[in-house]
C-alpha atoms as a PDB file:
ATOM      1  CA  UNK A   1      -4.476  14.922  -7.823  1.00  0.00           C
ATOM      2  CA  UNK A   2      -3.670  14.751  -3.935  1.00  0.00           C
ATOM      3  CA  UNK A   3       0.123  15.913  -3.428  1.00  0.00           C
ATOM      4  CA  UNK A   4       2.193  15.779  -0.178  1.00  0.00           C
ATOM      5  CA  UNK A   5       3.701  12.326   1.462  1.00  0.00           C
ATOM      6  CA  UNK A   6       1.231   9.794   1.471  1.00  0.00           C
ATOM      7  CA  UNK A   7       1.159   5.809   3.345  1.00  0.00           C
ATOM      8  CA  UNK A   8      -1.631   3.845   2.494  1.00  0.00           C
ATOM      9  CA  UNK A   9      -2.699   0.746   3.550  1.00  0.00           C
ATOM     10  CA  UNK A  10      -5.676  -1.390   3.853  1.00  0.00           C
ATOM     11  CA  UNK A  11      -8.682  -1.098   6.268  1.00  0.00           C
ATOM     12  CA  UNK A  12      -9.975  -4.397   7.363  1.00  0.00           C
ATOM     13  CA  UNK A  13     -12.591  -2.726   9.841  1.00  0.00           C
ATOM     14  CA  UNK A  14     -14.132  -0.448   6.921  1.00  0.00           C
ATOM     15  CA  UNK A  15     -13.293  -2.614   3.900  1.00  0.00           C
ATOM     16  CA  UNK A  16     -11.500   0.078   2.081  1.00  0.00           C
ATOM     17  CA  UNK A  17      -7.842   1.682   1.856  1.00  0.00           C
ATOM     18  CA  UNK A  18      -6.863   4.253   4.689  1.00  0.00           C
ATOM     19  CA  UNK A  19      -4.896   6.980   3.446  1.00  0.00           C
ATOM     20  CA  UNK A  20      -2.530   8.663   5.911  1.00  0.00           C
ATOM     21  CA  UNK A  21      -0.637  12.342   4.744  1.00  0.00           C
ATOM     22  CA  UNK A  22       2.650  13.330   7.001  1.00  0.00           C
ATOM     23  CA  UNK A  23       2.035  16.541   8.920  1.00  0.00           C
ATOM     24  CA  UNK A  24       5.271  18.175   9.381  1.00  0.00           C
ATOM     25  CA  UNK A  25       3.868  20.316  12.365  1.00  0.00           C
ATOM     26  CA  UNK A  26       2.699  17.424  14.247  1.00  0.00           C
ATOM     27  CA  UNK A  27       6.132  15.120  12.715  1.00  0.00           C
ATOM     28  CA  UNK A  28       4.096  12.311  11.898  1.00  0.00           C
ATOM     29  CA  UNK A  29       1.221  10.903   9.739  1.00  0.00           C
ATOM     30  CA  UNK A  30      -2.316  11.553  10.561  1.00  0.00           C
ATOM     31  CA  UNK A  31      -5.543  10.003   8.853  1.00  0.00           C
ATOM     32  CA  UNK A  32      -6.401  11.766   5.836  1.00  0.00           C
ATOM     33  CA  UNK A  33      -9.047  10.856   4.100  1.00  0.00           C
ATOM     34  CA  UNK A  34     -10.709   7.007   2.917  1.00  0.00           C
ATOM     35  CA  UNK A  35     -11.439   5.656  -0.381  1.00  0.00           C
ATOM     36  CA  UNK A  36     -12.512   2.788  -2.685  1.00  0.00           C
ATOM     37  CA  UNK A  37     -10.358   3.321  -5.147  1.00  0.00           C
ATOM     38  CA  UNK A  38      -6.845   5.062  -5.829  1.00  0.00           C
ATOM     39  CA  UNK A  39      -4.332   5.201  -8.508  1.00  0.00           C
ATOM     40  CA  UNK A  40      -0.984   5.841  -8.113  1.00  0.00           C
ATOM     41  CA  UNK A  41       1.523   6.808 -10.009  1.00  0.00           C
ATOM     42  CA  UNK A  42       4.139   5.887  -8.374  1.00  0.00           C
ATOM     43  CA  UNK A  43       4.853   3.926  -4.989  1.00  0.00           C
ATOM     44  CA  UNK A  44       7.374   1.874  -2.355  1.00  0.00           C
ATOM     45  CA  UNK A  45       6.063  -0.856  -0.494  1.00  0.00           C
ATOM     46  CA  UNK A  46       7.191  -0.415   2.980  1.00  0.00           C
ATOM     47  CA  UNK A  47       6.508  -3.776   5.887  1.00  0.00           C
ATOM     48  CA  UNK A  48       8.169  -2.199   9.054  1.00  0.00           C
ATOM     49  CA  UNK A  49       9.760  -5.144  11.014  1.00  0.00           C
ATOM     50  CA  UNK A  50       8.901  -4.342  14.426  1.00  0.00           C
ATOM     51  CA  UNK A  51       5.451  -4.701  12.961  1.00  0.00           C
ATOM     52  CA  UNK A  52       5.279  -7.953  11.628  1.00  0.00           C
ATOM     53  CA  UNK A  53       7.580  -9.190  14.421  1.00  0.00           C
ATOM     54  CA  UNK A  54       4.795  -8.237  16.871  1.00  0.00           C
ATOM     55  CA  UNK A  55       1.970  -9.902  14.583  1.00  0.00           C
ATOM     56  CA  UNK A  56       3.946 -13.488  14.750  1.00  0.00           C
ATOM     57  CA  UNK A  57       4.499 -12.931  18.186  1.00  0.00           C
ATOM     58  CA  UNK A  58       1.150 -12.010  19.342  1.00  0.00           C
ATOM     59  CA  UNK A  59      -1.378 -13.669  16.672  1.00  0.00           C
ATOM     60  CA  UNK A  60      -2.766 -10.492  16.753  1.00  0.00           C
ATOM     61  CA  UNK A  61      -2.747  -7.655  13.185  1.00  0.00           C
ATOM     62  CA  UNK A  62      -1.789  -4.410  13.363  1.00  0.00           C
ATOM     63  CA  UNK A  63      -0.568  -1.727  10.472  1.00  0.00           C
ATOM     64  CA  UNK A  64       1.989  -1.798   9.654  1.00  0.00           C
ATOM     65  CA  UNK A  65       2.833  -2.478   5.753  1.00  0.00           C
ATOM     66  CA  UNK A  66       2.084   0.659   3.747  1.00  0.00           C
ATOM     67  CA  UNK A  67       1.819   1.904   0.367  1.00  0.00           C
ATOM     68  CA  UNK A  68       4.349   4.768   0.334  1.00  0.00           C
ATOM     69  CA  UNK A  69       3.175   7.565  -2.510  1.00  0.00           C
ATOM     70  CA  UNK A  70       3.902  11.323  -3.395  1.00  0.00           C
ATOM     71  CA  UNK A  71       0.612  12.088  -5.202  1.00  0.00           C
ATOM     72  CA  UNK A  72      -2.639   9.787  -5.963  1.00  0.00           C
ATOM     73  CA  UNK A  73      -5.662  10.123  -7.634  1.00  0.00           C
ATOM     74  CA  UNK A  74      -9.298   8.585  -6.904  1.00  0.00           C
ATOM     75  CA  UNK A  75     -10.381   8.431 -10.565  1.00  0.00           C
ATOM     76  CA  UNK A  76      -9.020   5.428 -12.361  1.00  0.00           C
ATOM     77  CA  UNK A  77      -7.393   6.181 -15.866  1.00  0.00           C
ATOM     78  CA  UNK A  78      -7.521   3.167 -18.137  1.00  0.00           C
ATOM     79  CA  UNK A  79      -4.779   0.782 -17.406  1.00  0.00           C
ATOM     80  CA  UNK A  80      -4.357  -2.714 -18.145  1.00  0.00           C
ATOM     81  CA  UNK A  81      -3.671  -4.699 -14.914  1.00  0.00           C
ATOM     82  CA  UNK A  82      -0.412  -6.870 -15.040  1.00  0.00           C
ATOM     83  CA  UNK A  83      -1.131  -8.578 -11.690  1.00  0.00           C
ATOM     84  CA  UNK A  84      -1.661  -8.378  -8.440  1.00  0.00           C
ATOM     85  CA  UNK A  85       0.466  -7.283  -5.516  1.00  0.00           C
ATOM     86  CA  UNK A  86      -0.383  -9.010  -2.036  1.00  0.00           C
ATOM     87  CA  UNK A  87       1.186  -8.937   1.525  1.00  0.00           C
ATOM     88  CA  UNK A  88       0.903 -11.569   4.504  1.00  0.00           C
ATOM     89  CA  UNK A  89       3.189 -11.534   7.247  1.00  0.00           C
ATOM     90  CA  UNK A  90       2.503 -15.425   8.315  1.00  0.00           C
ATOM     91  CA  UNK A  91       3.726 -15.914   4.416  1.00  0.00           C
ATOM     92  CA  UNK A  92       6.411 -13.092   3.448  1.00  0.00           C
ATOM     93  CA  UNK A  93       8.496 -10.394   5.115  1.00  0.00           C
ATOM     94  CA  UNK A  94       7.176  -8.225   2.175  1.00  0.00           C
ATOM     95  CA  UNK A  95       4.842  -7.188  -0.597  1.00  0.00           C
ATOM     96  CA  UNK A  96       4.892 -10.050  -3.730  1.00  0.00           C
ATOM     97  CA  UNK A  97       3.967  -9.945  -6.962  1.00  0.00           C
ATOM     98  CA  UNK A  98       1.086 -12.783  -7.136  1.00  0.00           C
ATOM     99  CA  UNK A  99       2.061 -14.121 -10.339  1.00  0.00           C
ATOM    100  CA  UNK A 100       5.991 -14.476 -10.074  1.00  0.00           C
ATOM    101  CA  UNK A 101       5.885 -15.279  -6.111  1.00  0.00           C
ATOM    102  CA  UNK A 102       8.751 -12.600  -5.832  1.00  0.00           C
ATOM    103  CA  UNK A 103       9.256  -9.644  -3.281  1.00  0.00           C
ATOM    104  CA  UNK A 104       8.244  -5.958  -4.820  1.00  0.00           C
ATOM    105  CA  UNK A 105       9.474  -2.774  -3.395  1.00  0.00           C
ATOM    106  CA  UNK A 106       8.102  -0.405  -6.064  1.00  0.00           C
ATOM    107  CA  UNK A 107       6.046  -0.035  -8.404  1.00  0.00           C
ATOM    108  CA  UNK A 108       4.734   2.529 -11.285  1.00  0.00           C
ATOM    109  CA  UNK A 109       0.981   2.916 -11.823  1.00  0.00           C
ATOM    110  CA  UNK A 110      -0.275   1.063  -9.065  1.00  0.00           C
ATOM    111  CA  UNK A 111      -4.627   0.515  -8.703  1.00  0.00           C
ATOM    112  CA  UNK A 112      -6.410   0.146  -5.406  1.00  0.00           C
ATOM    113  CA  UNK A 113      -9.505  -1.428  -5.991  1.00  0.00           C
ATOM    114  CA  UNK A 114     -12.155  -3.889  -4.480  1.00  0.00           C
ATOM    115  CA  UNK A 115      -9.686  -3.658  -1.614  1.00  0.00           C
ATOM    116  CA  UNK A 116      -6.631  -5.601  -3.946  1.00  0.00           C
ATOM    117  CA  UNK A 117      -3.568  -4.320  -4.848  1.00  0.00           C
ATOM    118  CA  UNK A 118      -2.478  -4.193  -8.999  1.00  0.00           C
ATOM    119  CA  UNK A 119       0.465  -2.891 -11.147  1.00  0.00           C
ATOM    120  CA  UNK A 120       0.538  -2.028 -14.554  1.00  0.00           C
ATOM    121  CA  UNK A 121       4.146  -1.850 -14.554  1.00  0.00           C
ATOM    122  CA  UNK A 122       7.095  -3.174 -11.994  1.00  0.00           C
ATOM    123  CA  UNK A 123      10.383  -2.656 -10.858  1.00  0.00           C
ATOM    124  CA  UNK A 124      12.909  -3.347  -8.402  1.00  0.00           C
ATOM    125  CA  UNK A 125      14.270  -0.552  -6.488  1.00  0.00           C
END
């Protein structure tokens, strides 16, 4: 289990999720490490304005839509997969749960894999 505070997102260039830990020394994230897969038990889903105001603007992407976690794991336990979470900023002006077609902010149990986004279980914050 990796503990500290943790944004994730997704890394089009590499084709897998970047994982970013805040340094308090340095006051900001830095890269931390890459992987496949991750499971989380907990997480916010963060889209920073400025962001996605500068992707319509430009027609250009840039990160900035995390996954925002406390801890994560690169094993996969066995959970059944509810649905899956997706983010587009021509689209939405957040995450959405596939299924419903409704904004998500957080989420419990939350699977990275084959570079999608799942939740075994769902919640407004």
């Amino acid at each position: 289990m990796h503990q500290g505070k943790f944004r994730i997102y997704r890394n089009l260039h590499k084709k897998c999720f970047s994982i970013q830990k805040y340094d308090a020394s340095k006051r900001g994230y830095r890269l931390y490490a890459h992987e496949k897969e991750i499971y989380i038990p907990a997480a916010d889903f963060k889209v920073y304005a400025a962001g996605r105001k500068k992707v319509l603007l430009e027609k250009s992407k840039n990160v900035h839509a995390f996954i925002i976690c406390n801890e994560y794991l690169t094993s996969l336990p066995k959970k059944r997969i509810l649905s899956e979470i997706y983010y587009n900023p021509y689209l939405c002006e957040s995450f959405v749960r596939k299924d419903l077609g409704t904004p998500i902010f957080y989420a419990t149990q939350v699977v990275l894999k084959e570079n999608k986004c799942y939740f075994a279980d769902a919640a407004k914050k």
